[in-house]
Protein backbone atom coordinates (compact mmCIF):
# COMPACT_ATOMS: atom_id res chain seq x y z
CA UNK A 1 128.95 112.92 82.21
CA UNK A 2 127.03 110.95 84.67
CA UNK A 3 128.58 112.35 87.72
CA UNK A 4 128.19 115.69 86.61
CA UNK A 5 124.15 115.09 85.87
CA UNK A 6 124.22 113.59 89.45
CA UNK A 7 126.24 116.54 90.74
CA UNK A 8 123.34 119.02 89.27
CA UNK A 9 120.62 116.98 90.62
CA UNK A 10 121.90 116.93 94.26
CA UNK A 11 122.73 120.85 93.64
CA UNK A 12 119.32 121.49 92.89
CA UNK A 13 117.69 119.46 94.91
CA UNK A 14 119.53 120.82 97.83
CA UNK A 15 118.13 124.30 96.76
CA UNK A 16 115.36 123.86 98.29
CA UNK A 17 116.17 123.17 101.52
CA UNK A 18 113.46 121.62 104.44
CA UNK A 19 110.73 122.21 101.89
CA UNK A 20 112.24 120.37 99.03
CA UNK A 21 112.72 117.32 101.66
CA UNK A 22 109.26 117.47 102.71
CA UNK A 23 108.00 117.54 99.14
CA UNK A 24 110.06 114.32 98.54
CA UNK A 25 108.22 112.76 101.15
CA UNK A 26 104.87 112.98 99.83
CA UNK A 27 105.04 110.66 97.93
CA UNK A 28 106.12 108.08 100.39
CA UNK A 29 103.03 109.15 102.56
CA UNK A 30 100.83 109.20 100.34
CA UNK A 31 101.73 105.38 99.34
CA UNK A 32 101.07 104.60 103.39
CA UNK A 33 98.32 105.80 103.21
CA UNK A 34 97.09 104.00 100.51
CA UNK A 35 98.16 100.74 101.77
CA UNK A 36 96.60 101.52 105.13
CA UNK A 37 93.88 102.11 103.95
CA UNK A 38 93.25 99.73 101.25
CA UNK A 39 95.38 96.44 102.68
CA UNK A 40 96.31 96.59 106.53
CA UNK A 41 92.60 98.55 108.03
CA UNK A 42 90.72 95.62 106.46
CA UNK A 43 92.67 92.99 107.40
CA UNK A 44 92.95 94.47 110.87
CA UNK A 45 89.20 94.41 110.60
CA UNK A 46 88.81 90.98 109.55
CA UNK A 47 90.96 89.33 111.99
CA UNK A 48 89.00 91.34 114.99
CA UNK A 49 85.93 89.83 113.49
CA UNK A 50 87.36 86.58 113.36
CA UNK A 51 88.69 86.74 116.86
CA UNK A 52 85.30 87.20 118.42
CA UNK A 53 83.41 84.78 116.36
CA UNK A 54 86.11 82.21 117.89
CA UNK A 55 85.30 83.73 121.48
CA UNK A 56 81.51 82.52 120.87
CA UNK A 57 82.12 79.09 120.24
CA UNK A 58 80.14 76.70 122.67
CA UNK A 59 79.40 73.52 122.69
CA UNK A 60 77.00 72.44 120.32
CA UNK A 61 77.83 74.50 117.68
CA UNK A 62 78.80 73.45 113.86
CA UNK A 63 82.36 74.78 113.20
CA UNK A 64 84.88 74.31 110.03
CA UNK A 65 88.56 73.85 111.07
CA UNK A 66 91.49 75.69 109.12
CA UNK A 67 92.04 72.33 108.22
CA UNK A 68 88.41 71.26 106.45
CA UNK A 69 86.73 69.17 109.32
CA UNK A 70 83.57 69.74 109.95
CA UNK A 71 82.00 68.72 113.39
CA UNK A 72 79.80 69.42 116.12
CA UNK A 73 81.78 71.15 119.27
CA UNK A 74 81.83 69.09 122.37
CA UNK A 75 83.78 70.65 124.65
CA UNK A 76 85.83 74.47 124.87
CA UNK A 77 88.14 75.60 126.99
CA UNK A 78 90.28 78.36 127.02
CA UNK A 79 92.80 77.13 124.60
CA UNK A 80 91.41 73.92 123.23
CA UNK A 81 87.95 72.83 121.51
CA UNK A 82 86.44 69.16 121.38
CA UNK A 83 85.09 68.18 118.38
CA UNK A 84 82.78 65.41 117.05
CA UNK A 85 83.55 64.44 113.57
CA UNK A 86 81.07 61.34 113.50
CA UNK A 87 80.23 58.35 116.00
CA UNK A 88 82.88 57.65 118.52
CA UNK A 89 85.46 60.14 116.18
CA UNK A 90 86.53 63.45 118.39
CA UNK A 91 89.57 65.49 118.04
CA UNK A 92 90.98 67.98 119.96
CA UNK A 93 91.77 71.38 117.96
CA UNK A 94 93.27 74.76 118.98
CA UNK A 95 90.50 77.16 119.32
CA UNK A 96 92.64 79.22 116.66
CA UNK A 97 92.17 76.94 114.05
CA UNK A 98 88.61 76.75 113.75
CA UNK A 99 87.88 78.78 110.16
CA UNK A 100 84.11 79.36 110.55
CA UNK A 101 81.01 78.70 112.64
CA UNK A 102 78.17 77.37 110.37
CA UNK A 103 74.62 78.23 112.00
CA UNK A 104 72.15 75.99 112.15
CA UNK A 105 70.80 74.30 109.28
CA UNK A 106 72.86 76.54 107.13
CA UNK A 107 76.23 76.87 105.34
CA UNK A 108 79.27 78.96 106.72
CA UNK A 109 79.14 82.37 106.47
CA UNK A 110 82.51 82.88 104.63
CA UNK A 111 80.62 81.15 101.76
């Protein structure tokens, strides 16, 4: 019974040659879309953002780390920052970890 509902099925969807493909694929493209627009675009977005705010750090500035220290830059270089945590207490970060820059006399702006 099964295989002759499945039999029917393909039968009639095969009736309908390129179009009835095509029509199938709506669907499919239409769920893209959606995700484009509504997951990947903004992330894409946010992670451009986040990659130039990075590209601006200098030294002096107040930055959060990906891992939740908080500390005045020191020193940047292409690949590494300097930061002060406290007296006599600096660490050396990739630039890629630092979360957020907090302005001055402020809190961060992912807040």
């Amino acid at each position: 019974m099964i295989d002759i509902l499945a039999a029917a099925g393909g039968a009639a969807a095969g009736s309908g040659g390129p179009m009835g493909f095509i029509l199938s694929l709506l669907p499919w493209i239409g769920i893209f879309g959606i995700f484009w627009f509504l997951i990947f675009r903004p992330q894409m977005k946010k992670q451009k953002e986040h990659q130039e705010r990075i590209s601006s750090v200098k030294k002096g500035d107040q930055v959060v780390t990906a891992g939740g220290l908080v500390g005045k830059v020191a020193k940047v270089d292409d690949t590494y920052v300097e930061i002060d945590l406290a007296k006599d207490v600096r660490v050396k970060a990739v630039k890629h970890t630092i979360g957020d820059i907090i302005p001055p006399g402020g809190k961060a702006a992912n807040d």
